[in-house]
C-alpha atoms as a PDB file:
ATOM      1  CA  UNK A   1     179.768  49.850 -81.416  1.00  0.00           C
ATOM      2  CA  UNK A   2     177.222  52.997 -81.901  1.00  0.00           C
ATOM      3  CA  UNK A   3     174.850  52.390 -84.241  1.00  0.00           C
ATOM      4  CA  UNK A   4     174.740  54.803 -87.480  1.00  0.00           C
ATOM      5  CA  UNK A   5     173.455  58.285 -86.629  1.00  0.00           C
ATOM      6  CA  UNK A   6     171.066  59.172 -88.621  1.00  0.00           C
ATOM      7  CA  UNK A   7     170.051  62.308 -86.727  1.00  0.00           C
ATOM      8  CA  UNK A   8     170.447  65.586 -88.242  1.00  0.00           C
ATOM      9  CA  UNK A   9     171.769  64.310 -91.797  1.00  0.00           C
ATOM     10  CA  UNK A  10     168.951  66.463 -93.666  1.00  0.00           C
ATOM     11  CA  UNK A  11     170.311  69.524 -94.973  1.00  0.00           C
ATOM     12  CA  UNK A  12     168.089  72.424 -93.985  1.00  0.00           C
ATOM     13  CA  UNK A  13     166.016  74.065 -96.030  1.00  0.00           C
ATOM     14  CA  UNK A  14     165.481  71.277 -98.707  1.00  0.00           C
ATOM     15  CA  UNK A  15     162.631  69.592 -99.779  1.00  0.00           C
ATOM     16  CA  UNK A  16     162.847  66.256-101.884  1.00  0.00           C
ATOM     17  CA  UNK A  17     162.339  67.028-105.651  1.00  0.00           C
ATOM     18  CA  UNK A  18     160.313  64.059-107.336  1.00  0.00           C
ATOM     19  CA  UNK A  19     161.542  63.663-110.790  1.00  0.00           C
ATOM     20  CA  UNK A  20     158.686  63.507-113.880  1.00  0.00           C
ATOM     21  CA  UNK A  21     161.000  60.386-115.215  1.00  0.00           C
ATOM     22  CA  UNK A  22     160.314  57.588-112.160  1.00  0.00           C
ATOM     23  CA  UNK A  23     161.856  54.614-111.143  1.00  0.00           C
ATOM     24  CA  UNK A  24     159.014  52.804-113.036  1.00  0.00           C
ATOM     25  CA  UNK A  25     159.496  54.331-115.919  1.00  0.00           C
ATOM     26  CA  UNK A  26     163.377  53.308-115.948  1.00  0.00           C
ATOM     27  CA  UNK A  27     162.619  49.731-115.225  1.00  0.00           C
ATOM     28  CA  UNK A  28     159.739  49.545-117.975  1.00  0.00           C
ATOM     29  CA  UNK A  29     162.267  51.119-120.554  1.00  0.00           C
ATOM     30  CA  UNK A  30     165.263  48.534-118.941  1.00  0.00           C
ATOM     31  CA  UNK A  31     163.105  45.746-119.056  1.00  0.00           C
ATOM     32  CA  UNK A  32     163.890  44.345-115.442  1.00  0.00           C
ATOM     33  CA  UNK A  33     163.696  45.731-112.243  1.00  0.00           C
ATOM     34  CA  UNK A  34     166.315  47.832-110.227  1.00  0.00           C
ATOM     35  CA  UNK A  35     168.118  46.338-107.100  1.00  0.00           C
ATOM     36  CA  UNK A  36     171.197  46.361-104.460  1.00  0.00           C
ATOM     37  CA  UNK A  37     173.010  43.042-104.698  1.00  0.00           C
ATOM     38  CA  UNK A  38     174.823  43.202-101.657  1.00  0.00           C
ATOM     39  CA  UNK A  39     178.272  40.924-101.539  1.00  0.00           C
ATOM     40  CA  UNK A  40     179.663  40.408 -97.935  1.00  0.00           C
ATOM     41  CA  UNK A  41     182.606  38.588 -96.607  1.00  0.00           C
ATOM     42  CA  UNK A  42     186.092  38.616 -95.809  1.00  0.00           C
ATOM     43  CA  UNK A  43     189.112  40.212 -97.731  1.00  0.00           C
ATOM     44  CA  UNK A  44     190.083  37.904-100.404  1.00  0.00           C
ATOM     45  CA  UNK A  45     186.727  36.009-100.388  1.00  0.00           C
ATOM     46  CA  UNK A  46     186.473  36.748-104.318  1.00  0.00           C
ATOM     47  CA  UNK A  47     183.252  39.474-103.738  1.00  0.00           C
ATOM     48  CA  UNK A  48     185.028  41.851-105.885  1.00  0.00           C
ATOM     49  CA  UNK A  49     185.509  39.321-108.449  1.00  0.00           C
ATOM     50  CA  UNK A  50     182.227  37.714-107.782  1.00  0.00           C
ATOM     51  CA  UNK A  51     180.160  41.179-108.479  1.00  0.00           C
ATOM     52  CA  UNK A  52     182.175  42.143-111.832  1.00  0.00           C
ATOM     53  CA  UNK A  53     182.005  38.703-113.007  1.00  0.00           C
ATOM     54  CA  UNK A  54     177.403  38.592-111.964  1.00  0.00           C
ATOM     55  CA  UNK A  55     177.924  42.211-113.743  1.00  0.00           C
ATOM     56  CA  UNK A  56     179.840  40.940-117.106  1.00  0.00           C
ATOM     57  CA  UNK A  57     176.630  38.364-117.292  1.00  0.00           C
ATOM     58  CA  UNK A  58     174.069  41.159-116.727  1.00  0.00           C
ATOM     59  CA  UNK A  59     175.570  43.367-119.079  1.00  0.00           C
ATOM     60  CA  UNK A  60     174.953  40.234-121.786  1.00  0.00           C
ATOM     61  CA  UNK A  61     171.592  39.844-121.331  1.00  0.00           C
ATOM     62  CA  UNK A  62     171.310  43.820-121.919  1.00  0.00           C
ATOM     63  CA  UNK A  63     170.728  45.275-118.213  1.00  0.00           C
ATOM     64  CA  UNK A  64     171.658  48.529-116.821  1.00  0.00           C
ATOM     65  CA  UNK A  65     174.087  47.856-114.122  1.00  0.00           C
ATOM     66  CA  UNK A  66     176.996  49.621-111.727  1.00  0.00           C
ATOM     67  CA  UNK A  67     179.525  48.399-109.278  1.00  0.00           C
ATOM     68  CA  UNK A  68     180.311  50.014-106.356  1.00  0.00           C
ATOM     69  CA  UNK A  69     183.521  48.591-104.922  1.00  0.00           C
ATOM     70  CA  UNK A  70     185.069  48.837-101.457  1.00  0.00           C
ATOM     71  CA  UNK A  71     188.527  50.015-102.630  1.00  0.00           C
ATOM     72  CA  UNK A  72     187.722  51.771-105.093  1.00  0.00           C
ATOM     73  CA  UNK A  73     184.710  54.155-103.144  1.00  0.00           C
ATOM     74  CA  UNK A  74     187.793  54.919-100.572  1.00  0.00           C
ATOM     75  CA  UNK A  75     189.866  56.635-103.147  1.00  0.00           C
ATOM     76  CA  UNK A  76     186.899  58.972-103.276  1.00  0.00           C
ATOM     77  CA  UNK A  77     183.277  59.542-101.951  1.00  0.00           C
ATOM     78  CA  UNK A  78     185.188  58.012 -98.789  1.00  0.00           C
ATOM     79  CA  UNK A  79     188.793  58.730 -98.689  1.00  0.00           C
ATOM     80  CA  UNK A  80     188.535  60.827 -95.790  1.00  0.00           C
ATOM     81  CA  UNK A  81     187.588  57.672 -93.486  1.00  0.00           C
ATOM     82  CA  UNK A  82     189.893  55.327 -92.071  1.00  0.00           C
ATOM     83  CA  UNK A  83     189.018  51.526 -90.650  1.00  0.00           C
ATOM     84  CA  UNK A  84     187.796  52.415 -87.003  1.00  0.00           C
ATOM     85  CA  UNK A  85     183.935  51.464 -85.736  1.00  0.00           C
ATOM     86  CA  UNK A  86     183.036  54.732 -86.182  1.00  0.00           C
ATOM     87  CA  UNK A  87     184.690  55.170 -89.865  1.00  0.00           C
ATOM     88  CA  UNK A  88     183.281  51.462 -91.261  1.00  0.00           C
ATOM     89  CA  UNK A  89     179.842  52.852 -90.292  1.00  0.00           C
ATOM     90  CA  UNK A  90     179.803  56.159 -91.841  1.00  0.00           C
ATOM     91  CA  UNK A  91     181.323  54.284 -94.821  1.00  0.00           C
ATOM     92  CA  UNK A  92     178.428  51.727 -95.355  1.00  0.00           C
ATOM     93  CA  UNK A  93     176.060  54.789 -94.508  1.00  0.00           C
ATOM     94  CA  UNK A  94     177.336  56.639 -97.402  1.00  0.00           C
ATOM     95  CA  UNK A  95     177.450  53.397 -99.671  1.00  0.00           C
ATOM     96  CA  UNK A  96     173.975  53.164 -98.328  1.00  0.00           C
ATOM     97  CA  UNK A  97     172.908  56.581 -99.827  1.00  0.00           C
ATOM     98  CA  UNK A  98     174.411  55.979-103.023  1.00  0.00           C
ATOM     99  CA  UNK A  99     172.952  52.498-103.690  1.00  0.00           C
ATOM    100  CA  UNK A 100     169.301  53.914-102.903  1.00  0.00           C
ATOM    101  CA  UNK A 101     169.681  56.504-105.805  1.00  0.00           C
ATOM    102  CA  UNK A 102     170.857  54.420-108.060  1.00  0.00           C
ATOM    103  CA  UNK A 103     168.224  52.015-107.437  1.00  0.00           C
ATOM    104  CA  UNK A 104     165.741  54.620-107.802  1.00  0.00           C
ATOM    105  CA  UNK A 105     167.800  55.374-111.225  1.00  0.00           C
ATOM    106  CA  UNK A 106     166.667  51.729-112.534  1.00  0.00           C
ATOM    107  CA  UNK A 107     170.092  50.006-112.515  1.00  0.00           C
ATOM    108  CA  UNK A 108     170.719  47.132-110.475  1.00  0.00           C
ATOM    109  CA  UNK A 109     173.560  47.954-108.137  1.00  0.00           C
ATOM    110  CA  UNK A 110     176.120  45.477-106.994  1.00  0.00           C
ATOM    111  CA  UNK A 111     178.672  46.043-104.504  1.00  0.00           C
ATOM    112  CA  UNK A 112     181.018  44.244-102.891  1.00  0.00           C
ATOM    113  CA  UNK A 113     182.257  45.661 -99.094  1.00  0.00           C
ATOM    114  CA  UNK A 114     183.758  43.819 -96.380  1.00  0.00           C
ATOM    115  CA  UNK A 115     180.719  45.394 -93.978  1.00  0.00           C
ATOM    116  CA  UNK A 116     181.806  43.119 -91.364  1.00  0.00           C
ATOM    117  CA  UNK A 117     178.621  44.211 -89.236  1.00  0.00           C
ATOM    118  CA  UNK A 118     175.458  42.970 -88.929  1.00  0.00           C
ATOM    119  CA  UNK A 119     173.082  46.057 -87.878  1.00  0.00           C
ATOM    120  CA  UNK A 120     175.483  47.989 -90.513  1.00  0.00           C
ATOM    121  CA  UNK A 121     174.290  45.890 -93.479  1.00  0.00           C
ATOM    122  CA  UNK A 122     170.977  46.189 -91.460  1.00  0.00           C
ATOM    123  CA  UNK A 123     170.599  49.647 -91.536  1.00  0.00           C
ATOM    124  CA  UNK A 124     171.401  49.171 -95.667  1.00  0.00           C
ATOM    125  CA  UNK A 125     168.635  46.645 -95.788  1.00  0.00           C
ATOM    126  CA  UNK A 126     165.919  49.057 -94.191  1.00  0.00           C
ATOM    127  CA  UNK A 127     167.661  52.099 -95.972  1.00  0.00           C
ATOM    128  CA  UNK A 128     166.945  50.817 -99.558  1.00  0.00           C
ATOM    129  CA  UNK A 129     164.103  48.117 -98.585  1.00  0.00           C
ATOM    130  CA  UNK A 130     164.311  44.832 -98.246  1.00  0.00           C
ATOM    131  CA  UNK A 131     162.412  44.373-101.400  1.00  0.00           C
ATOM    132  CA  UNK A 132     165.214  45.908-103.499  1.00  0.00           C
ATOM    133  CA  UNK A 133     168.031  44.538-101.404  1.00  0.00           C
ATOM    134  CA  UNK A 134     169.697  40.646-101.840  1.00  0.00           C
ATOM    135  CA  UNK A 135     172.556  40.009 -99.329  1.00  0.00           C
ATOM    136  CA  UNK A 136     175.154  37.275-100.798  1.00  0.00           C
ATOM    137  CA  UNK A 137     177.533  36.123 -98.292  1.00  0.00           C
ATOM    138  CA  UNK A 138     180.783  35.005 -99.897  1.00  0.00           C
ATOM    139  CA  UNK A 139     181.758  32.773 -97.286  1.00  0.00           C
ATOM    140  CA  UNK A 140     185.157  31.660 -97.424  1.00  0.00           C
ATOM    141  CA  UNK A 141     187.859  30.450 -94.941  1.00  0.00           C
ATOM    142  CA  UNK A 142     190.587  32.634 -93.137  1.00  0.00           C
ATOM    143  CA  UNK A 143     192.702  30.340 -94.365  1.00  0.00           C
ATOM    144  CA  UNK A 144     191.868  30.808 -97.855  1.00  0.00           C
ATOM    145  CA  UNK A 145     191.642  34.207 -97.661  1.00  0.00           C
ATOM    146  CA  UNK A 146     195.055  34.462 -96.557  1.00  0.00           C
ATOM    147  CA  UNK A 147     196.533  32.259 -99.113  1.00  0.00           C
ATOM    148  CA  UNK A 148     194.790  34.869-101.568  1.00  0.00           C
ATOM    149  CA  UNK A 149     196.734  37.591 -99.812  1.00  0.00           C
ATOM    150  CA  UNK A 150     198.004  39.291-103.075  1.00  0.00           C
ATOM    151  CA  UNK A 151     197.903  42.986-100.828  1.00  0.00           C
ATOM    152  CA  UNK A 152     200.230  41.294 -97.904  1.00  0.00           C
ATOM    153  CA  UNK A 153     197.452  42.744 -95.329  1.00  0.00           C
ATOM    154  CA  UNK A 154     196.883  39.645 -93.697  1.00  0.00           C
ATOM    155  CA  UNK A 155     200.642  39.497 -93.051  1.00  0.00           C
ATOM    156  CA  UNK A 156     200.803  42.974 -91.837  1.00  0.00           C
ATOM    157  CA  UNK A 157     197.904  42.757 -89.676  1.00  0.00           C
ATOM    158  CA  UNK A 158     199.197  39.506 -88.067  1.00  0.00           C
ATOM    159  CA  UNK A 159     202.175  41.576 -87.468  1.00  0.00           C
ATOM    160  CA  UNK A 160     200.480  44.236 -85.966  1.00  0.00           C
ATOM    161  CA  UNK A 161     201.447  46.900 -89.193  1.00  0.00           C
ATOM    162  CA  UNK A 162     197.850  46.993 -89.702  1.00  0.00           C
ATOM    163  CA  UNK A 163     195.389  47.260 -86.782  1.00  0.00           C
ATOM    164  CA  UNK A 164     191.611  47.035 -86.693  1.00  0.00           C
ATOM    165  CA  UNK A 165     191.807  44.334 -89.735  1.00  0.00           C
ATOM    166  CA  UNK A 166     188.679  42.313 -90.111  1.00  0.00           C
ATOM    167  CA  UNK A 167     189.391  38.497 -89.311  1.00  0.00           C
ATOM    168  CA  UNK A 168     192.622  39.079 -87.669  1.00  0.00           C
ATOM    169  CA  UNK A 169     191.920  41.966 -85.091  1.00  0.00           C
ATOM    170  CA  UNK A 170     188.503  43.132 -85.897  1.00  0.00           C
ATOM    171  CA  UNK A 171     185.197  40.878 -85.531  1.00  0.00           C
ATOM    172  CA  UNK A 172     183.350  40.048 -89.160  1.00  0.00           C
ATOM    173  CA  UNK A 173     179.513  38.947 -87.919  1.00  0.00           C
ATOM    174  CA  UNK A 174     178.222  36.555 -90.498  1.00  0.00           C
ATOM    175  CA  UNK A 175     175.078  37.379 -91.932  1.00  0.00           C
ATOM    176  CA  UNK A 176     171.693  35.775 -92.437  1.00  0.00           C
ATOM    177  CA  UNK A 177     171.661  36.363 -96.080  1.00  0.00           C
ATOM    178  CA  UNK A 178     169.461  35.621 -99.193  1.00  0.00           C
ATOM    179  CA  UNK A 179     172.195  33.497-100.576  1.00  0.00           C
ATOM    180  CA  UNK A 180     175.402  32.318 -99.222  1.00  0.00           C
ATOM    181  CA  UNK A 181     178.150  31.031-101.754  1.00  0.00           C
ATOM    182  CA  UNK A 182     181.344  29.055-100.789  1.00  0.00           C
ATOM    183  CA  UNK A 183     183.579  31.267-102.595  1.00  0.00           C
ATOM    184  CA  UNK A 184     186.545  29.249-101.611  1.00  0.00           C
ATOM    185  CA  UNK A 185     185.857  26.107-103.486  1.00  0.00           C
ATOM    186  CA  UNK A 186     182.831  26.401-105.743  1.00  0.00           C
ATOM    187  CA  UNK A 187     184.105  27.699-109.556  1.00  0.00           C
ATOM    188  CA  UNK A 188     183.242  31.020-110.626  1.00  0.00           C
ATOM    189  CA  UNK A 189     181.203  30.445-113.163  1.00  0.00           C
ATOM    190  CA  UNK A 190     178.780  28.203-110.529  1.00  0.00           C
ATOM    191  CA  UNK A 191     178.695  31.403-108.237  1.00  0.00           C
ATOM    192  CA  UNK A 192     177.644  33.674-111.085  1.00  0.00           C
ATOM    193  CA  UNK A 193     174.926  31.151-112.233  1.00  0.00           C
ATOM    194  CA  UNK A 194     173.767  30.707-108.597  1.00  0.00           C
ATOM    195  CA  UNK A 195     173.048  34.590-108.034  1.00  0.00           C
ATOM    196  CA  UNK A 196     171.246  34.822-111.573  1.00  0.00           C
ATOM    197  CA  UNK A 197     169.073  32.002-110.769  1.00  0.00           C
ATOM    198  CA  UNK A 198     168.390  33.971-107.675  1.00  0.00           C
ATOM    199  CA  UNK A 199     167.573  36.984-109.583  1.00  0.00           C
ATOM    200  CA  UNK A 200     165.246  34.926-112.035  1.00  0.00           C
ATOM    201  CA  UNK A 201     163.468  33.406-108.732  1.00  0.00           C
ATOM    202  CA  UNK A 202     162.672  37.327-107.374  1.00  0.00           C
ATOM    203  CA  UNK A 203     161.665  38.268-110.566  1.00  0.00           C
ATOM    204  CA  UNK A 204     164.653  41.011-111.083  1.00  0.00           C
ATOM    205  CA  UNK A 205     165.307  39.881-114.727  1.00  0.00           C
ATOM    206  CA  UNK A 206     163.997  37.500-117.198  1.00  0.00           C
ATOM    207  CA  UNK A 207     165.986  35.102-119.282  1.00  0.00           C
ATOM    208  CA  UNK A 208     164.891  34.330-122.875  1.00  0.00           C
ATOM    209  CA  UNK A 209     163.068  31.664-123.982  1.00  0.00           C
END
């Protein structure tokens, strides 16, 4: 697989404008710091339902947050992609690009993509900074994936319906990340607890006394 091309993706003729209103400013006024939570892993390894539930927490303790999910960004910054090498890569590149400005908007971004490819989630990493970027792996079986096959793709992909499907006909590289959860056993609640601790140990947010 080509890496992401990032040749030629400045539009001519523009210059960056630097807003009076800074990222510092926005984190000063939120009262924690902005950030990309990255969650990784297979289909039906709960990172959807992993990032709304860290979100639902966030939101308690008063933080400005957004979720940027895989199905959902396909019905519209990237509906025009499909599942091949070259489409996965332009999709995490745009993801990419989106993440960074809201970071630099003060919100702490989660999202939750499949990105079965390591120098994809790479080229996030160094996009963004590796300061303002936390990679969770939600590592759960096949098998439990499957059994959490509420879509049928597994089945179709096993069938050959669906091609290029990650864990079936397509490689998923696991990552090296910051934190990696076994979303196939552990409870919820432990996962959500486990990534706010994390966010309390890099100094993202603060809990109250």
């Amino acid at each position: 697989m080509k890496n992401i091309n990032t040749n030629n993706l400045q539009s001519s003729d523009t210059v960056w404008h630097r807003a009076t209103v800074t990222r510092q400013r926005r984190e000063e006024r939120n009262n924690h710091r902005s950030l990309l939570i990255w969650f990784t892993g297979l289909s039906g390894s709960g990172k959807s339902t992993l990032a709304h539930s860290v979100e639902e927490r966030l939101h308690d303790l008063g933080c400005h947050t957004i979720v940027l999910d895989g199905d959902n960004v396909r019905h519209g910054l990237c509906g025009d992609l499909g599942f091949s090498e070259k489409d996965r890569a332009e999709n995490i590149r745009r993801i990419g690009e989106v993440t960074k400005l809201f970071v630099v908007s003060g919100a702490i971004v989660l999202t939750a993509f499949i990105s079965p490819i390591k120098k994809d989630r790479k080229y996030v990493r160094d996009l963004v900074g590796s300061h303002d970027y936390l990679e969770v792996f939600c590592n759960c079986s096949l098998e439990i994936c499957e059994q959490r096959d509420v879509k049928g793709n597994y089945k179709k992909a096993r069938a050959g319906i669906i091609k290029n499907y990650t864990g079936i006909s397509a490689p998923y590289e696991e990552p090296d990340a910051d934190l990696v959860l076994d979303t196939g056993t552990t409870p919820l609640s432990e996962c959500v607890e486990k990534v706010i601790s994390l966010l309390v140990k890099r100094e993202v947010i603060k809990l109250g006394k």
